[in-house]
Protein backbone atom coordinates (compact mmCIF):
# COMPACT_ATOMS: atom_id res chain seq x y z
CA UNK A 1 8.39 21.78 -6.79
CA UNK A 2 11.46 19.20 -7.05
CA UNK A 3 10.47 17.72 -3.60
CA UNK A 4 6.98 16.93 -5.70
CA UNK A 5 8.71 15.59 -8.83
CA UNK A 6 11.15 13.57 -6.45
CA UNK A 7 8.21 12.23 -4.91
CA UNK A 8 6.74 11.13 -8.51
CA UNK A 9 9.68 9.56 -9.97
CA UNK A 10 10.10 7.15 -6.54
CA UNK A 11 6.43 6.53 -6.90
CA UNK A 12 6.95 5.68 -10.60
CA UNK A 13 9.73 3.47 -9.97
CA UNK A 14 8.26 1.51 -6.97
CA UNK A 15 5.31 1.11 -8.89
CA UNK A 16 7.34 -0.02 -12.43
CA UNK A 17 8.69 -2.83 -9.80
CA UNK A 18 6.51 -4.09 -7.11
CA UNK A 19 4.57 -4.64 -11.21
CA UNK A 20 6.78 -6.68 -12.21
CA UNK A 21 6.56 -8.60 -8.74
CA UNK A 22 2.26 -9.16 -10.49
CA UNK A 23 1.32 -6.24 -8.16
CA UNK A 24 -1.80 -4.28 -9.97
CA UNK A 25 -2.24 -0.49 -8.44
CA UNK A 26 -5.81 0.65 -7.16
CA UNK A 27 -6.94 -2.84 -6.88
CA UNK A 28 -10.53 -3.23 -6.07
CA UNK A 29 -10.17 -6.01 -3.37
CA UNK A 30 -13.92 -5.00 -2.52
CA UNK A 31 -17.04 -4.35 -4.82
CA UNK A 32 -19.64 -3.81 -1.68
CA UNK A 33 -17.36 -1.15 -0.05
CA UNK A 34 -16.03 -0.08 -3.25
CA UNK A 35 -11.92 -0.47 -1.06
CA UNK A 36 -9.08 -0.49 -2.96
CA UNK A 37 -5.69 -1.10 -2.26
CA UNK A 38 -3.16 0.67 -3.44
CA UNK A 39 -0.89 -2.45 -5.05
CA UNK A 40 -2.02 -5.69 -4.52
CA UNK A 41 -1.39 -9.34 -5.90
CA UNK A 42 -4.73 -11.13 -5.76
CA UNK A 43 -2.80 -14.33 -6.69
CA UNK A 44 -1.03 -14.29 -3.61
CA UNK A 45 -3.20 -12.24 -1.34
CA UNK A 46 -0.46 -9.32 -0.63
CA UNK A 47 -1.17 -5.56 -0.35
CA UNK A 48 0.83 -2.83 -0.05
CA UNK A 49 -0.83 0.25 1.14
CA UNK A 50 0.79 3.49 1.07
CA UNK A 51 -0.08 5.65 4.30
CA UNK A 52 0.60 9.44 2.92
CA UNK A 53 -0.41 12.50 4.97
CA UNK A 54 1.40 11.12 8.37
CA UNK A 55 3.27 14.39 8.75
CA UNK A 56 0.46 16.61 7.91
CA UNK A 57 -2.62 15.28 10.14
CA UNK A 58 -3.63 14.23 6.49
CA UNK A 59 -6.72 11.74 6.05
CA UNK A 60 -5.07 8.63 7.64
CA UNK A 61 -4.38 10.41 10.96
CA UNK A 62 -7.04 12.47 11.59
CA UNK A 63 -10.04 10.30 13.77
CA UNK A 64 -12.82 9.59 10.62
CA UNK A 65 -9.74 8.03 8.25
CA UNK A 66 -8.02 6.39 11.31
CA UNK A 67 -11.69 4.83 11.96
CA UNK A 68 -12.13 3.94 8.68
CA UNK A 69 -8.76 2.29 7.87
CA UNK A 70 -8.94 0.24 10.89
CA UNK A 71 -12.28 -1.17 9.82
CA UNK A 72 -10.59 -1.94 6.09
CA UNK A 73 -7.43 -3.23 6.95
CA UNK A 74 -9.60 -5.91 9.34
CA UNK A 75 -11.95 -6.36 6.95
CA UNK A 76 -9.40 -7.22 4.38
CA UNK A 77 -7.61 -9.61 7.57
CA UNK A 78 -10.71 -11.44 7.96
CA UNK A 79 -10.57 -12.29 4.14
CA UNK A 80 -7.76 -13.73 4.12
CA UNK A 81 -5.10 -10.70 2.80
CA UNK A 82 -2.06 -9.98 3.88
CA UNK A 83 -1.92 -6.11 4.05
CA UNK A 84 1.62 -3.84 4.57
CA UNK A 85 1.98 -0.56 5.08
CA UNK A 86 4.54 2.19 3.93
CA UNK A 87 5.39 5.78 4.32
CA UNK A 88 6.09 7.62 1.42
CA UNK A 89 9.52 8.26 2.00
CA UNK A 90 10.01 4.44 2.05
CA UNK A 91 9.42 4.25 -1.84
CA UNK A 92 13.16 5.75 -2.11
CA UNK A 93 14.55 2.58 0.06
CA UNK A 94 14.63 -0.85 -0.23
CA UNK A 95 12.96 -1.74 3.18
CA UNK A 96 9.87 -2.28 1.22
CA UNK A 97 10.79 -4.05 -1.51
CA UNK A 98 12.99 -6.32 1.03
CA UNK A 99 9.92 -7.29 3.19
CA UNK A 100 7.71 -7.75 0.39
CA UNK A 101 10.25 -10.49 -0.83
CA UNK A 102 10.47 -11.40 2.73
CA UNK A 103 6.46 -12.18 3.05
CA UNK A 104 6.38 -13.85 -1.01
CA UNK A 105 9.22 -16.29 0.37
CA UNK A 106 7.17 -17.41 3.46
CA UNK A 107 3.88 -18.44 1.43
């Protein structure tokens, strides 16, 4: 139970500042295919997607989800976003947070 509220309070807290970087969670970046990023910044393009269930053969591993986030990541290529992706354990570093500066200062 503490790993789990551990895991929520670095969620909260990457969340509370990747916002204040104008990053909106669960942004629909598709009405058709009804995808969503996790965070994005439509202004500049940028999402951050959040691959969870690495460890556990978990949606994003197993063949269908593996499939299916190939064909949104390229999908969301072609128009023109710039996606990166995370583990969960990452939320507690500053790796992210240092490469998202690191693309923001390249546009």
């Amino acid at each position: 139970m503490a790993g789990k509220i551990k895991k929520q309070a670095q969620y909260t807290t990457f969340t509370k500042l990747v916002g204040e970087l104008g990053f909106i969670p669960e942004y629909r970046f598709d009405e058709k295919r009804r995808w969503r990023f996790d965070f994005a910044n439509p202004e500049l393009r940028i999402a951050i997607e959040i691959e969870g269930g690495v460890w556990t053969h978990g949606r994003h591993t197993r063949a269908i989800g593996y499939r299916n986030d190939i064909e949104k990541y390229n999908s969301a290529t072609i128009a023109g976003w710039r996606v990166l992706r995370f583990l969960p354990e990452e939320l507690s570093t500053t790796r992210p947070l240092m490469m998202i500066n690191q693309l923001i200062q390249q546009l």
